[in-house]
Protein backbone atom coordinates (compact mmCIF):
# COMPACT_ATOMS: atom_id res chain seq x y z
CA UNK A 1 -17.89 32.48 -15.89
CA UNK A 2 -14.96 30.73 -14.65
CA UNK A 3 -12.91 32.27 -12.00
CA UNK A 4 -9.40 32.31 -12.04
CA UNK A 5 -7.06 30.37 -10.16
CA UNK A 6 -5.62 33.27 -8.04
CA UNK A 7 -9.46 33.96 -6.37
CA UNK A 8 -9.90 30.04 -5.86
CA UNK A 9 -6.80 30.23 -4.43
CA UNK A 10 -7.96 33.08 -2.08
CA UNK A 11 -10.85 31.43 -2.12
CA UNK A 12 -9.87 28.04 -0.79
CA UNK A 13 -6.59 28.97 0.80
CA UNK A 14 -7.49 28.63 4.36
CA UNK A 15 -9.19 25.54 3.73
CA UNK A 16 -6.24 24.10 1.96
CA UNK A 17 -4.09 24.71 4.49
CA UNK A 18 -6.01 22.69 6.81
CA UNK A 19 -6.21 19.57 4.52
CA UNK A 20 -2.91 19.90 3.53
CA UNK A 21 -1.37 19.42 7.38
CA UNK A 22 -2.91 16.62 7.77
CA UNK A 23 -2.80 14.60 4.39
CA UNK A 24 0.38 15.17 2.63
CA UNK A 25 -0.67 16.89 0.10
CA UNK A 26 0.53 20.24 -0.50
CA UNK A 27 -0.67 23.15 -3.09
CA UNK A 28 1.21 26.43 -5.42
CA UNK A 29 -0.71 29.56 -6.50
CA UNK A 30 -1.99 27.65 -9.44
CA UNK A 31 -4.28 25.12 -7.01
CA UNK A 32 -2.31 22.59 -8.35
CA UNK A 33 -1.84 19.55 -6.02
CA UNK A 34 0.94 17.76 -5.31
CA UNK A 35 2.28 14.55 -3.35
CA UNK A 36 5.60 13.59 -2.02
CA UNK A 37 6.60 16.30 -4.36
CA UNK A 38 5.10 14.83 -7.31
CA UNK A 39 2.53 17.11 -8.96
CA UNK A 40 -1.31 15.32 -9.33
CA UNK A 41 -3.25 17.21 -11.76
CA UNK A 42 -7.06 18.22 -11.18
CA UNK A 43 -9.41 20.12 -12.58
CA UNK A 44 -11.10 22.72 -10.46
CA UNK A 45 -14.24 20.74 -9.59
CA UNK A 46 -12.26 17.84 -8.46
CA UNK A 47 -9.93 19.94 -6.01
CA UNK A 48 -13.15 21.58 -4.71
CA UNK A 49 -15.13 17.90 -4.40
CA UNK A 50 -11.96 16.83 -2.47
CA UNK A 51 -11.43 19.57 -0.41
CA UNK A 52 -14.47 18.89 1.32
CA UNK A 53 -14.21 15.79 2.70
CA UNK A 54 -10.47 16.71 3.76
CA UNK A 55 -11.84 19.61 5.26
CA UNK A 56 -14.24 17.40 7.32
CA UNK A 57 -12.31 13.49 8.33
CA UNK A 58 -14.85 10.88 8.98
CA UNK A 59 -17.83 13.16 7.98
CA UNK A 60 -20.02 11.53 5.37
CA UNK A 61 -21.17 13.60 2.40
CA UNK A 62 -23.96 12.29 0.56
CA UNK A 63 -24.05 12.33 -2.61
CA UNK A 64 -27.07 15.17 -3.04
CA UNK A 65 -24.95 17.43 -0.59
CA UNK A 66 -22.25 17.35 -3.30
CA UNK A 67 -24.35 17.91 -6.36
CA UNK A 68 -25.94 20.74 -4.70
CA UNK A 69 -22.71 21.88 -4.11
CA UNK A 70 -20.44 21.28 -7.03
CA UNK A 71 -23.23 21.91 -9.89
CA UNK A 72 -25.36 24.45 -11.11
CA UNK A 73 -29.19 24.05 -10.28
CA UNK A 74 -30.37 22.82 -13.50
CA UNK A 75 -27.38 20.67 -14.38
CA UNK A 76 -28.90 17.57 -15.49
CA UNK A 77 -26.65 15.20 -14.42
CA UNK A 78 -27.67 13.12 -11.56
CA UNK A 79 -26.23 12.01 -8.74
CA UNK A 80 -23.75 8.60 -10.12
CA UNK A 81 -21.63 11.59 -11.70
CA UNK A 82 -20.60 12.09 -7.68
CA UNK A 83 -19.74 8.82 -8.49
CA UNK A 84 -17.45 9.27 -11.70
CA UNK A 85 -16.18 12.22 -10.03
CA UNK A 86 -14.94 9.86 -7.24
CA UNK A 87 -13.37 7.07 -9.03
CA UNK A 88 -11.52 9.52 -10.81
CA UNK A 89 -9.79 11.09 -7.48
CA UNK A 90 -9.15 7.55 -6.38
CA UNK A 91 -7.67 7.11 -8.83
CA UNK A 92 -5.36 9.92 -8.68
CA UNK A 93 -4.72 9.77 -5.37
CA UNK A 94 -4.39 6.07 -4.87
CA UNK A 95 -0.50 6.07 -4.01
CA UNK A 96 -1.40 9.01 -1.12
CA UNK A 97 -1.58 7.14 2.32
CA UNK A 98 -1.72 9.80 3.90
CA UNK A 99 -6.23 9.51 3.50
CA UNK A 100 -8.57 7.86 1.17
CA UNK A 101 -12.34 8.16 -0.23
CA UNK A 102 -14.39 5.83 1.36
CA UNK A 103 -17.75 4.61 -0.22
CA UNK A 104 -20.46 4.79 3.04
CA UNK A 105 -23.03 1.79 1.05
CA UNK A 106 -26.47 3.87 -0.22
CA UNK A 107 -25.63 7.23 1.35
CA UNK A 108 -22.41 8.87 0.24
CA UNK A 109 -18.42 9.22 0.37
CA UNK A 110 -16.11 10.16 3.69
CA UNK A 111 -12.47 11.16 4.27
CA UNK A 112 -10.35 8.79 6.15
CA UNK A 113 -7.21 10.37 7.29
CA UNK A 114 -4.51 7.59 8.25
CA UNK A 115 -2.70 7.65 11.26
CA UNK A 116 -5.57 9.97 13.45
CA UNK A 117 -6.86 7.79 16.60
């Protein structure tokens, strides 16, 4: 069952609205993400993947924390799909400077928020 975007909305509000002062990025009802103004689409896993190192700068995630997370017990992907799921938001968000996803070699992906001391 997929919930709808108005309960991830509720769901993720206050979180959002801590990202969003620091990064740029800003959000509508619909979850949808936007920069400068300029709307960058994501599916509902990726916003939820992101938010979490936005929620937490400099914190590294490994990449077991986020499968456990972000997919279903017996989801048999393994753990490169973090990986996929990664290039694909850098990717997205590559003309943000606001942050980036940073690759920690062997262990997992952190927030870098530009601009913090």
């Amino acid at each position: 069952m997929r919930a709808s975007p108005t309960l991830l909305h509720r769901k993720y509000a206050r979180v959002v609205s801590l990202f969003t002062q620091e990064t740029g990025l800003s959000h509508d009802d619909a979850l949808r993400l936007f920069v400068a103004g300029e709307e960058v689409p994501v599916t509902v896993r990726e916003f939820s993947i992101l938010h979490k190192p936005l929620s937490y700068p400099r914190k590294t995630f490994t990449r077991v924390q986020l499968m456990n997370e972000f997919w279903e017990a017996d989801s048999t992907s393994g753990t490169r799909t973090v990986d996929v799921y990664m290039a694909k938001l850098r990717q997205k968000f590559a003309h943000c400077e606001a942050f980036e996803i940073v690759t920690v070699h062997s262990l997992g992906y952190k927030a870098v928020l530009h601009g913090q001391a």
